[in-house]
Every structure is written in structure tokens, then in C-alpha cells.
C-alpha atoms as a PDB file:
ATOM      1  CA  UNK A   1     -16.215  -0.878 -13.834  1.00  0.00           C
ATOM      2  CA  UNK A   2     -15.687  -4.011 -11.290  1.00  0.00           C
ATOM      3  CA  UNK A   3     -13.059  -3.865  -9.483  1.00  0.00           C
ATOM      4  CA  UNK A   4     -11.411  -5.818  -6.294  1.00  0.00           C
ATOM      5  CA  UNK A   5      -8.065  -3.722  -5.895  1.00  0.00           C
ATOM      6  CA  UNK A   6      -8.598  -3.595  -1.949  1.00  0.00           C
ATOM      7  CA  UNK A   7     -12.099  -4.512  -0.490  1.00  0.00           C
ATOM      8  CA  UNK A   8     -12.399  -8.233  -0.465  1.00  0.00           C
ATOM      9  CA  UNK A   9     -16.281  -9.079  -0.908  1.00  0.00           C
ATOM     10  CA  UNK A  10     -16.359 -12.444   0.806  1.00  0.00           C
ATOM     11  CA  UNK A  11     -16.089 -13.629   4.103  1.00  0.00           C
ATOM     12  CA  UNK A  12     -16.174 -11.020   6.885  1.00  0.00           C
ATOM     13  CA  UNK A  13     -14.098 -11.151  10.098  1.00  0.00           C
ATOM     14  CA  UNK A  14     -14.080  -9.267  13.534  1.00  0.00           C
ATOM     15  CA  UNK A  15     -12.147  -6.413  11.693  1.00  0.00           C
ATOM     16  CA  UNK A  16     -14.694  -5.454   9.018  1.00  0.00           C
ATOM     17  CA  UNK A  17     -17.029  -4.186  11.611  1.00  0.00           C
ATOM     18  CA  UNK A  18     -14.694  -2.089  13.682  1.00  0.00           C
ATOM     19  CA  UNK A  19     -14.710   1.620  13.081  1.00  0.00           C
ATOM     20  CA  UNK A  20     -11.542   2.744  11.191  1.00  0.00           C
ATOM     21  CA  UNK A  21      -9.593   4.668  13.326  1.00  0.00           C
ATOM     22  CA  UNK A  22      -8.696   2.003  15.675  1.00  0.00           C
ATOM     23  CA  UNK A  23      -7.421   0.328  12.359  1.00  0.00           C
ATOM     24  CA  UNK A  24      -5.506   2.912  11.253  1.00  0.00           C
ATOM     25  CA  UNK A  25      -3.942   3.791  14.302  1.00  0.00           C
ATOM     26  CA  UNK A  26      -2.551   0.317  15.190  1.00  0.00           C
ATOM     27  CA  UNK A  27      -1.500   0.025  11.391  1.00  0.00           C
ATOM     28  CA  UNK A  28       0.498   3.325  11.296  1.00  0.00           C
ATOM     29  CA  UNK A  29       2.065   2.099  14.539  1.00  0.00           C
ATOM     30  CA  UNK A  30       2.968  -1.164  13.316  1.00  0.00           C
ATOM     31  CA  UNK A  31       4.743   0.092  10.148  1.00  0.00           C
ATOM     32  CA  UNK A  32       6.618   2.872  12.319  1.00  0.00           C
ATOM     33  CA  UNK A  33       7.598  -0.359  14.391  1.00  0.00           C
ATOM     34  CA  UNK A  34       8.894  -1.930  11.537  1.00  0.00           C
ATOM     35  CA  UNK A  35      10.998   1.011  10.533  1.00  0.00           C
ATOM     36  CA  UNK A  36      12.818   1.284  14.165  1.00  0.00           C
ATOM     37  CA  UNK A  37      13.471  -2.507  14.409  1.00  0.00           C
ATOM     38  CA  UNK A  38      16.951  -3.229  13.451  1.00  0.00           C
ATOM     39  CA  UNK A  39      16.756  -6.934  11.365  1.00  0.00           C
ATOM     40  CA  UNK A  40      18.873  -8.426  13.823  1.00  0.00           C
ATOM     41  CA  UNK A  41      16.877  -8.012  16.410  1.00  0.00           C
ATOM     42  CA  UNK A  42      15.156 -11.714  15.597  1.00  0.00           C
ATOM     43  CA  UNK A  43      12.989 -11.674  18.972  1.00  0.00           C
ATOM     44  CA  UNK A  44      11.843  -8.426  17.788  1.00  0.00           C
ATOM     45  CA  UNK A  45      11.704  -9.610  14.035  1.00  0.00           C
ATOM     46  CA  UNK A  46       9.716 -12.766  15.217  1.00  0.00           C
ATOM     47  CA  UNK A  47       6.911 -11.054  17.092  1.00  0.00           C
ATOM     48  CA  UNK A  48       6.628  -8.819  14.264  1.00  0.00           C
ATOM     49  CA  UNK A  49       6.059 -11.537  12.087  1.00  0.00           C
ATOM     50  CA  UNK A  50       3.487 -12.639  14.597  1.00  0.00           C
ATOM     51  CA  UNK A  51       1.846  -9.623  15.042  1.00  0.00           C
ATOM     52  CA  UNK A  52       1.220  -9.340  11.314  1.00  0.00           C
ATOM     53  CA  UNK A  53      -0.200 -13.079  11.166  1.00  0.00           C
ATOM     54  CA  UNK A  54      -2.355 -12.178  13.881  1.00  0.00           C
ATOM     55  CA  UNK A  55      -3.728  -9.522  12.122  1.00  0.00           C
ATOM     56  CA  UNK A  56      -4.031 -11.684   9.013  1.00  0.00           C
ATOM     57  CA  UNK A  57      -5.991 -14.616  11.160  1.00  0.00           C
ATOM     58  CA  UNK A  58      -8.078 -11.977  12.482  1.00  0.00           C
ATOM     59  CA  UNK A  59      -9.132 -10.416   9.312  1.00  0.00           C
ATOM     60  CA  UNK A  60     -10.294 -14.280   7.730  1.00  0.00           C
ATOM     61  CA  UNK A  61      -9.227 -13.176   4.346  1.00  0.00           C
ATOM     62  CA  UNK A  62      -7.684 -15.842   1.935  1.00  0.00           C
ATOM     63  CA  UNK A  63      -4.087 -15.992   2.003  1.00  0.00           C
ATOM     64  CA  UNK A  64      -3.734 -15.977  -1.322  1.00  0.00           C
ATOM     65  CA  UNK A  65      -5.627 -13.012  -1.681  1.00  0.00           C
ATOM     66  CA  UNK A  66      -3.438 -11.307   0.651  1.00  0.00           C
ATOM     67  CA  UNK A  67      -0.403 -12.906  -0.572  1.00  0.00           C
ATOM     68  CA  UNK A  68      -1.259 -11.895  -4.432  1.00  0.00           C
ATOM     69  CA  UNK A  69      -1.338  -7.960  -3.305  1.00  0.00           C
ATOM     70  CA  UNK A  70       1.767  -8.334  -0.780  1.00  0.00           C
ATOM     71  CA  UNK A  71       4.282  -9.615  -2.978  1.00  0.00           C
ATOM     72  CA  UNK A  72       3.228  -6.814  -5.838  1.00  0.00           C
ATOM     73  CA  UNK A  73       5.656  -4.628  -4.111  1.00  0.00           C
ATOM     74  CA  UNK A  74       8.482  -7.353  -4.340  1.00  0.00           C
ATOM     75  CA  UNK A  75       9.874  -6.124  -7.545  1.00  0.00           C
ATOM     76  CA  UNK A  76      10.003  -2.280  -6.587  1.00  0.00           C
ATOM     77  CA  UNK A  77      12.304  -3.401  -3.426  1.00  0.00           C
ATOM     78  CA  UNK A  78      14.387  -6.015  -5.386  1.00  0.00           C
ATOM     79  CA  UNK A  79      15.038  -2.988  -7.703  1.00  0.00           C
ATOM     80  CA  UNK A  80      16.218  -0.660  -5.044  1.00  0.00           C
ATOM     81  CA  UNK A  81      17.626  -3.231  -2.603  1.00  0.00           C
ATOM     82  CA  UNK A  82      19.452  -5.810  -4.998  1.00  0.00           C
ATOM     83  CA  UNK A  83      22.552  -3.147  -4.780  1.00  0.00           C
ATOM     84  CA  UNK A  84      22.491  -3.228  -1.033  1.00  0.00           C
ATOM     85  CA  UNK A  85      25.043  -6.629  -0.535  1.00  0.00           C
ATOM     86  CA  UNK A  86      27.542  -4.714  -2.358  1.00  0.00           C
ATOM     87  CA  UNK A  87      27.469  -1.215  -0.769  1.00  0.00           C
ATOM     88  CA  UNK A  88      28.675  -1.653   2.543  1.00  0.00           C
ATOM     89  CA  UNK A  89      32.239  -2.482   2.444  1.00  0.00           C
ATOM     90  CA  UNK A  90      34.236  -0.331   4.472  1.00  0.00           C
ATOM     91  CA  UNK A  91      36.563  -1.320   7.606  1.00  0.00           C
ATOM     92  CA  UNK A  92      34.976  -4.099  10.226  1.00  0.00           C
ATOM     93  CA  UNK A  93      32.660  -5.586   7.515  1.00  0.00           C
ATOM     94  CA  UNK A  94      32.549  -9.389   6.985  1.00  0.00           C
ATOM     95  CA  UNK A  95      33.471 -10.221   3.338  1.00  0.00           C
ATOM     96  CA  UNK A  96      31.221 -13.714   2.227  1.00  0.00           C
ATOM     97  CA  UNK A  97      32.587 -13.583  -1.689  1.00  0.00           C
ATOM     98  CA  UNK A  98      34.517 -11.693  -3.918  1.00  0.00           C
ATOM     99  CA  UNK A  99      34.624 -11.219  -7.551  1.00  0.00           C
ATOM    100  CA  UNK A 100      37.414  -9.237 -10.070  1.00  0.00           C
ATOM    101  CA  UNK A 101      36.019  -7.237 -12.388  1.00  0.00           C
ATOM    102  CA  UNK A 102      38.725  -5.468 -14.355  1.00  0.00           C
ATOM    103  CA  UNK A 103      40.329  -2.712 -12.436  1.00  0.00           C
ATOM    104  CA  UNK A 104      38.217  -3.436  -9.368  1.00  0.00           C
ATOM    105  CA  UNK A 105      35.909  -5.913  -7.405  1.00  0.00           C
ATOM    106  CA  UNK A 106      32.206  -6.750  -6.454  1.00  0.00           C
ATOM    107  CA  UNK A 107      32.201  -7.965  -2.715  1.00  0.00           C
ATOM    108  CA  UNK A 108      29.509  -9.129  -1.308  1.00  0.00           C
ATOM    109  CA  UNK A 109      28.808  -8.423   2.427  1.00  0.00           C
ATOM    110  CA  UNK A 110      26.930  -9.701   5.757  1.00  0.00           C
ATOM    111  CA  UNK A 111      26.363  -6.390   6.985  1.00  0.00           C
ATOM    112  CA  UNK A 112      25.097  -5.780   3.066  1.00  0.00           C
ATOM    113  CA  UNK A 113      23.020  -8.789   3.282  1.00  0.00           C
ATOM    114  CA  UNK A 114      21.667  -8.010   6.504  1.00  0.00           C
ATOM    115  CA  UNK A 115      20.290  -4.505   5.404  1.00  0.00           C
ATOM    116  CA  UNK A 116      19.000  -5.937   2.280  1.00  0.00           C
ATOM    117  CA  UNK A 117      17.266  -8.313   4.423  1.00  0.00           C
ATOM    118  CA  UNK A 118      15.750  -5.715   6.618  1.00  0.00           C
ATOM    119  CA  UNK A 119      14.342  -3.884   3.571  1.00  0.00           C
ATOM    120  CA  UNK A 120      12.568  -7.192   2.380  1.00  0.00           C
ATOM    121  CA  UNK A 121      11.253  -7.939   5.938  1.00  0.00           C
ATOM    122  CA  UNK A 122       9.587  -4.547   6.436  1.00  0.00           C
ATOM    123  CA  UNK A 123       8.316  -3.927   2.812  1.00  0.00           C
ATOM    124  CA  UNK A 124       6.336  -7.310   3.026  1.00  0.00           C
ATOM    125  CA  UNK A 125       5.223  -6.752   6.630  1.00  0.00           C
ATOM    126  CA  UNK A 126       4.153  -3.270   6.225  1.00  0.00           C
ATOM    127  CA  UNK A 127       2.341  -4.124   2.808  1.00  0.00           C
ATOM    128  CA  UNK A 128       0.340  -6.743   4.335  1.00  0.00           C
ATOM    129  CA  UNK A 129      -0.716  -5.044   7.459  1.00  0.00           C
ATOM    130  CA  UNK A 130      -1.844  -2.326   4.584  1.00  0.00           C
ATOM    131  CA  UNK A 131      -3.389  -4.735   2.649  1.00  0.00           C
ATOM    132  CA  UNK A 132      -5.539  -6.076   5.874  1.00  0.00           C
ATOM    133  CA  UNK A 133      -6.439  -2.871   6.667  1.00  0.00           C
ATOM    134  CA  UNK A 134      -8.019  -1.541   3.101  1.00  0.00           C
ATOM    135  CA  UNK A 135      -9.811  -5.378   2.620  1.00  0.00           C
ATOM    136  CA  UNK A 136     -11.385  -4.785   5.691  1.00  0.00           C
ATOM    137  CA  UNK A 137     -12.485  -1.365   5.225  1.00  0.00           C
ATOM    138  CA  UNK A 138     -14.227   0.238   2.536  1.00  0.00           C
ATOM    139  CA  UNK A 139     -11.936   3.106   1.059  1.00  0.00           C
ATOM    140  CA  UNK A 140     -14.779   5.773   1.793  1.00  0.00           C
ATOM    141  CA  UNK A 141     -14.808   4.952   5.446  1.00  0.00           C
ATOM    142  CA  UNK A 142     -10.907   4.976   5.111  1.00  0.00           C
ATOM    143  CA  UNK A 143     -10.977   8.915   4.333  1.00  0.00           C
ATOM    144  CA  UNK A 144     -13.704   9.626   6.769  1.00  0.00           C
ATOM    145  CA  UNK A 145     -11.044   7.972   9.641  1.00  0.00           C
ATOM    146  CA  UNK A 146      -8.082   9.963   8.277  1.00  0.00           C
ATOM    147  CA  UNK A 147     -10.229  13.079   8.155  1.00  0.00           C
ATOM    148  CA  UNK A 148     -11.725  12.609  12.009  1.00  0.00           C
ATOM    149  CA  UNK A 149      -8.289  11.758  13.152  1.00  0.00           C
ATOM    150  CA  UNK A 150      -7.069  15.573  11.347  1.00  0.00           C
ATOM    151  CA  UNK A 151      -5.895  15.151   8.083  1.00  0.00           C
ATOM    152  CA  UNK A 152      -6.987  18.099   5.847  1.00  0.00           C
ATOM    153  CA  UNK A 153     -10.643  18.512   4.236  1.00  0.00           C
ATOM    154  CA  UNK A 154      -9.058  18.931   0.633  1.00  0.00           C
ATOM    155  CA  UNK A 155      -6.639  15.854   1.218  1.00  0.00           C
ATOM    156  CA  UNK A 156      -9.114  13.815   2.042  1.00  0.00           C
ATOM    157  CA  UNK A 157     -11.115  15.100  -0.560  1.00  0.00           C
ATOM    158  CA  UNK A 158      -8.523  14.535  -3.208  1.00  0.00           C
ATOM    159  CA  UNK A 159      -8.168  10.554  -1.717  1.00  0.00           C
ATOM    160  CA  UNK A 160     -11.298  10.063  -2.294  1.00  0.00           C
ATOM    161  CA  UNK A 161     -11.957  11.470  -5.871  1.00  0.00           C
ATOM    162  CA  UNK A 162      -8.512   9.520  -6.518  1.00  0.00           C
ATOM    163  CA  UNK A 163      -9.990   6.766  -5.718  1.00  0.00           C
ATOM    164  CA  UNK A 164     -12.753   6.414  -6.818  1.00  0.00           C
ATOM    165  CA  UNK A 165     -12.014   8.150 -10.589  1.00  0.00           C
ATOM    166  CA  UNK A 166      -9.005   5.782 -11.210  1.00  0.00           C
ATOM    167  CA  UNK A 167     -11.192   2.850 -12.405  1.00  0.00           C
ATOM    168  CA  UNK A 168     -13.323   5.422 -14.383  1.00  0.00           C
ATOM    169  CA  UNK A 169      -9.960   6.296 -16.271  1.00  0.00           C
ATOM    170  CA  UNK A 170      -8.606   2.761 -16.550  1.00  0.00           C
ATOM    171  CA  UNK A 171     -12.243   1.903 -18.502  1.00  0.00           C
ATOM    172  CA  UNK A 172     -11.667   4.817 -20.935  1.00  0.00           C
ATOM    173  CA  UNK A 173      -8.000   3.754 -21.910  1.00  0.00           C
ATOM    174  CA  UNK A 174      -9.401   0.060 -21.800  1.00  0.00           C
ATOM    175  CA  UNK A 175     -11.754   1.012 -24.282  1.00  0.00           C
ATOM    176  CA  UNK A 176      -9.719   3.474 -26.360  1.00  0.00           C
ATOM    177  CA  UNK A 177      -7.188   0.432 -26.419  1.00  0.00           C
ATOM    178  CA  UNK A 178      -9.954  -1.243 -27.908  1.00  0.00           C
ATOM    179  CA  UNK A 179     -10.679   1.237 -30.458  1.00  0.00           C
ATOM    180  CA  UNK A 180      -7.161   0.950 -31.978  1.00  0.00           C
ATOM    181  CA  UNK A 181      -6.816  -2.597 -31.841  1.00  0.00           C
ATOM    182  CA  UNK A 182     -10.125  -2.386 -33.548  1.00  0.00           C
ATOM    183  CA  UNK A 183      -8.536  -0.686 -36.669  1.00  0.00           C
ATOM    184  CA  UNK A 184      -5.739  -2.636 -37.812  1.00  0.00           C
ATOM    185  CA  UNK A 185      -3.396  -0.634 -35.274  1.00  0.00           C
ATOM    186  CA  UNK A 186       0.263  -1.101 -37.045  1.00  0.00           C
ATOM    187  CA  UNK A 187       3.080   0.814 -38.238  1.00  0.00           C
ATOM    188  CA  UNK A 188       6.759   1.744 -37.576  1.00  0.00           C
ATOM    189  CA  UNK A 189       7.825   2.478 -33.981  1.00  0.00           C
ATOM    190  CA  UNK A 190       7.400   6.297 -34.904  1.00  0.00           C
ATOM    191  CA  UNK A 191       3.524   5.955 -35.778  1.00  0.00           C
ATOM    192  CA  UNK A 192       3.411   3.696 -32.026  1.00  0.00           C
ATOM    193  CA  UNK A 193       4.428   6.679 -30.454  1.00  0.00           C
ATOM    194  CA  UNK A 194       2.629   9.223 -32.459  1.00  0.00           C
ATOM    195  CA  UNK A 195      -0.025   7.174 -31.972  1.00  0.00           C
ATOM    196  CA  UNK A 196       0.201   6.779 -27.872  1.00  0.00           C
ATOM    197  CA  UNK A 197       0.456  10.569 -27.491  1.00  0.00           C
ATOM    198  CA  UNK A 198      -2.641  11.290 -29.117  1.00  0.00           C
ATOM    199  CA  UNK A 199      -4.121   8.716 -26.775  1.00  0.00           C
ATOM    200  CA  UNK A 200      -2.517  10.536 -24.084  1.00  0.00           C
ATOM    201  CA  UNK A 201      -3.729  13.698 -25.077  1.00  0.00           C
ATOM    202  CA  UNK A 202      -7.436  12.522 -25.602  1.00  0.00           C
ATOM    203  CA  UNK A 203      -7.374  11.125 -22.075  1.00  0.00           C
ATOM    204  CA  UNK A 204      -6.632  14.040 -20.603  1.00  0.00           C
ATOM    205  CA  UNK A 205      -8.799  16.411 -22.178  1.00  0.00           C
ATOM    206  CA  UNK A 206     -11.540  14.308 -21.349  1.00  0.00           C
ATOM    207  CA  UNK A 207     -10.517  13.854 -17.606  1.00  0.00           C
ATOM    208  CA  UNK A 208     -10.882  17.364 -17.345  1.00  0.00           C
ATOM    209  CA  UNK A 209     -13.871  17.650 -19.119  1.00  0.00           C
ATOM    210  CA  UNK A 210     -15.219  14.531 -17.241  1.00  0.00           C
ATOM    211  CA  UNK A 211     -14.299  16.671 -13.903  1.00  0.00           C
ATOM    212  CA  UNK A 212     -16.046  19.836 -14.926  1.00  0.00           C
ATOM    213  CA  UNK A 213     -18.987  17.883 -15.525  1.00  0.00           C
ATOM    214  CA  UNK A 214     -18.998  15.856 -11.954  1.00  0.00           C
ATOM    215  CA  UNK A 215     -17.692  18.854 -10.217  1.00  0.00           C
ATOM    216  CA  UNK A 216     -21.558  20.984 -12.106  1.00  0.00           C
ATOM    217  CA  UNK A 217     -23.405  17.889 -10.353  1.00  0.00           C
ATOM    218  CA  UNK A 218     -22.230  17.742  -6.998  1.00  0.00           C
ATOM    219  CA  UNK A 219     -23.029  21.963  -6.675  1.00  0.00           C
ATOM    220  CA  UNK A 220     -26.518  21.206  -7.975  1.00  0.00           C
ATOM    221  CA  UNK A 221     -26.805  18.617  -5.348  1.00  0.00           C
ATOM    222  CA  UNK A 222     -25.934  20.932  -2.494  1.00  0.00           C
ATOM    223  CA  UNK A 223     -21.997  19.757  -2.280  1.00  0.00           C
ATOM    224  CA  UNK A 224     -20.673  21.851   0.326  1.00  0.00           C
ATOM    225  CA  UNK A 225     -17.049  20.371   0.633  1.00  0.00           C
ATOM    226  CA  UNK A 226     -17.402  17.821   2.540  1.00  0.00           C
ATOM    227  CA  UNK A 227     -18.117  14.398   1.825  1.00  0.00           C
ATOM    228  CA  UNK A 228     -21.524  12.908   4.357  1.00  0.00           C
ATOM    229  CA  UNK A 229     -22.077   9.432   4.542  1.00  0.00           C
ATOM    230  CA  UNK A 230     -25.356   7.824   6.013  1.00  0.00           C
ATOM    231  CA  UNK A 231     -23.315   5.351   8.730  1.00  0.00           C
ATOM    232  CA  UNK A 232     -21.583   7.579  11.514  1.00  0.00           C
ATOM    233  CA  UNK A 233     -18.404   6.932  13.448  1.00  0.00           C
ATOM    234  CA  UNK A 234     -18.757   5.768  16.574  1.00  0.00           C
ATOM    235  CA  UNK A 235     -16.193   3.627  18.901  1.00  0.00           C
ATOM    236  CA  UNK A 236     -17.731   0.100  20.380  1.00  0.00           C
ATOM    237  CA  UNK A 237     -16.302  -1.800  23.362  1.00  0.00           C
ATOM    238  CA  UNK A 238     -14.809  -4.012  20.391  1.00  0.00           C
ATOM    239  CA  UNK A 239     -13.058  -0.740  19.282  1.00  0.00           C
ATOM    240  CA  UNK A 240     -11.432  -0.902  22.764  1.00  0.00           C
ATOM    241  CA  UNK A 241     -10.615  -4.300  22.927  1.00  0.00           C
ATOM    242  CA  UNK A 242      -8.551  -4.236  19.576  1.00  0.00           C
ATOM    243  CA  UNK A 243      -6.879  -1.498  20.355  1.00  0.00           C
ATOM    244  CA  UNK A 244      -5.696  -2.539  23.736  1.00  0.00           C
ATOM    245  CA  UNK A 245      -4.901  -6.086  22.394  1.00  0.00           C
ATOM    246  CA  UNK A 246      -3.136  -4.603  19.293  1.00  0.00           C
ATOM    247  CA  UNK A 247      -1.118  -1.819  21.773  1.00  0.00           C
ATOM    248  CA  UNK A 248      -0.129  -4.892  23.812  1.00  0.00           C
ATOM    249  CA  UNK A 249       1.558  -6.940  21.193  1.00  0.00           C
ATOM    250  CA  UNK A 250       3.096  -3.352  19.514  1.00  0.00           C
ATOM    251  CA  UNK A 251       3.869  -3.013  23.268  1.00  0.00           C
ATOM    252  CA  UNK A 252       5.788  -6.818  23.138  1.00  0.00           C
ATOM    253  CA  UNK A 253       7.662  -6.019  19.984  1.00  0.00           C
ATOM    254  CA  UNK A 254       8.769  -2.962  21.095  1.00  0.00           C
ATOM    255  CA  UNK A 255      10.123  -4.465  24.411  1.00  0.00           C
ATOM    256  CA  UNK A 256      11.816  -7.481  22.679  1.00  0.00           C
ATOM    257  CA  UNK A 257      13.429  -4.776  20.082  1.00  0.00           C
ATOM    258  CA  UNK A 258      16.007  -3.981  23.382  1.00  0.00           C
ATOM    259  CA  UNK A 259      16.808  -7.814  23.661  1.00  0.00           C
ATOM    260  CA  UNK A 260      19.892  -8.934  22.536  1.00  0.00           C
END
């Protein structure tokens, strides 16, 4: 099955050909950033912003590539955040509008809007620094980084199958999908769901029947729990260089976080 859920197979900037460790390093950094920048801390708020451009212009991926995977997490933090202007309404807080509903009211709230804000600011961040990081590195050099910098064997193992399985199992419900539309699927709202759980249960027997069989042919291959690839990790002078340049503007945002 084709897919382009992370690797971008075009143009290739000065981060595809740095090892991944430097990447992940800087990008776990950024995001803890994120999360210890208050949102009105604007100096702070405004180098993070151009930290993560920087990162964008230095990965030469389309924006709207980058754009069309950032903003999928938009709807999850709308969901969770939209509540936010409403919550914080004790003593001290700045009251923008008001509304009577029955026996009580819905106020609305700067220090509400300013956490909601927040939210927004590092969910969008974060996700595109994540985005950057799996377009510019293949998802099996990914798990070879997170296992050399000491995450377990079997989690990294796990990634991996995760990985690359998923698009095996979105095929088979594409084409069992298929299958039913094929035949006149129909019916009351009963036979829909009788009919969905015997999809469910199909898929799942034959994941683990598809797992027994992949797990028989990596044993008679000499699979030995861990995964080898033919390209090994090594750090360049470029390795270096990013990471000093990225530590310097984490190192500029972290300053500008104590300025008023």
C-alpha cells in the first residue's frame, strides 16, 4: 500500500541527511520548551514561533504539506480547550462577557482566553516541529535513534512493527469495505452493526494470524530481536553544527522566557 503519512518523497534539505539523534534531541527539547513557556511570555512566544519556522525553512518541505498534517490536531485541542474561556472565574479574574443562563451564568475570561491560547500555540508548534522531524527521517531510522539514545529493545520493536503493519491493516479493511459495498450492503441500523462486528472480528483474527505468519519468517531468517539495517549511525560535523545552532536558539527562548 502507498502511503505518505510522514516521509515526504520530494525535495531534500540539510535535515534529511543528518543522523537522527541530533533531530530528536533538539525536537524533544523544543516541545518541553513549549510546555514551560507561559503564553504571555510574547518574547518567549515569538522566538518560539521562530525557532519552529527555522526548522520549517531548513527542512525545504512545502508548507502546505506541513500545514495539511499540523492543523490535523486542531480539532482534538478545540475539543478539549473550547471549555477553557469559561473555567477560570474565581477572584482577580478579568470578566470580557457575560451571559444568563437560567439559574446561573457563562462568563467568559482573559485569564480563560489566555490559557486556551497557550494550548493552541503549543499543540501547533509542537506538531509541526514533529511533523519536520518524521518528513525528514525515515520512520526505521527514527526507532534505530530512540533505541541508541536507550529506549527499550521491545519498544522499539513494537514502533516499528506498528508502523509499518498499520497500512497493511488499513488495505484489508479497505478491501473488506469493498467486499460489502460490493454486495448490495443495506439493511436496518441493527444489520449495520451486526454487520461491522463481524468485520471487526474477521480483522482481528486475521491480524493475528497475519502475525504468526511474519513472526515464522523472520525466525527462519535468523531474527534475533533486533532490527539491523545496512546504513550505520554515525555523527558528522553537520551533526554538530545543528545541534549547537538548534541549542543556541532553545538557549534564546529559554532566556527571553524570564523577560517580562
Amino acid at each position: 500500500m502507498e502511503h505518505d503519512l510522514l516521509e515526504y518523497r520530494g525535495r531534500v534539505g540539510p535535515l534529511h541527511a543528518l543522523d537522527p539523534r541530533p533531530k530528536l534531541l533538539v525536537t524533544l527539547a523544543f516541545v518541553l520548551l513549549l510546555l514551560a513557556t507561559p503564553p504571555t511570555r510574547w518574547p518567549a512566544v515569538g522566538a518560539s514561533v521562530a525557532f519552529a519556522c527555522l526548522l520549517l525553512a531548513a527542512s525545504r518541505l512545502p508548507l502546505s504539506f506541513v500545514l495539511k498534517r499540523t492543523l490535523v490536531i486542531l480539532p482534538f485541542v478545540l475539543v478539549v480547550g473550547l471549555s477553557l474561556p469559561f473555567l477560570r472565574t474565581g477572584e482577580g479574574t478579568h470578566r470580557l462577557a457575560e451571559w444568563q443562563l437560567g439559574p446561573g451564568s457563562l462568563v467568559v475570561t482573559r485569564e480563560g482566553l489566555e490559557v486556551l491560547w497557550g494550548v493552541l500555540l503549543r499543540a501547533v508548534l509542537g506538531m509541526m516541529a514533529v511533523v519536520v522531524l518524521g518528513a525528514t527521517t525515515p520512520f526505521p531510522a527514527l526507532a534505530g535513534g530512540l533505541r541508541r539514545l536507550g529506549l527499550p529493545r521491545t519498544l522499539t520493536l513494537i514502533l516499528s512493527f506498528l508502523y509499518r503493519y498499520l497500512f497493511v491493516l488499513v488495505d484489508e479493511v479497505t478491501r473488506m469495505n469493498q467486499a460489502r459495498e460490493s454486495r448490495s450492503y443495506g439493511g436496518s441500523r441493527l444489520w449495520h452493526l451486526r454487520t461491522v462486528g463481524r468485520m471487526v472480528g474477521t480483522l482481528f483474527v486475521r491480524s493475528i494470524e497475519r502475525g504468526e505468519r511474519v513472526y515464522q519468517a523472520m525466525l527462519s531468517r535468523g531474527f534475533e530481536g533486533q532490527m539491523r539495517t545496512l546504513v550505520a549511525m554515525r555523527l558528522t560535523r553537520a551533526d554538530s553544527s545543528f545541534v549547537l545552532l538548534a541549542g543556541a536558539g532553545l538557549a534564546s527562548v529559554l532566556a527571553l522566557r524570564f523577560v517580562p
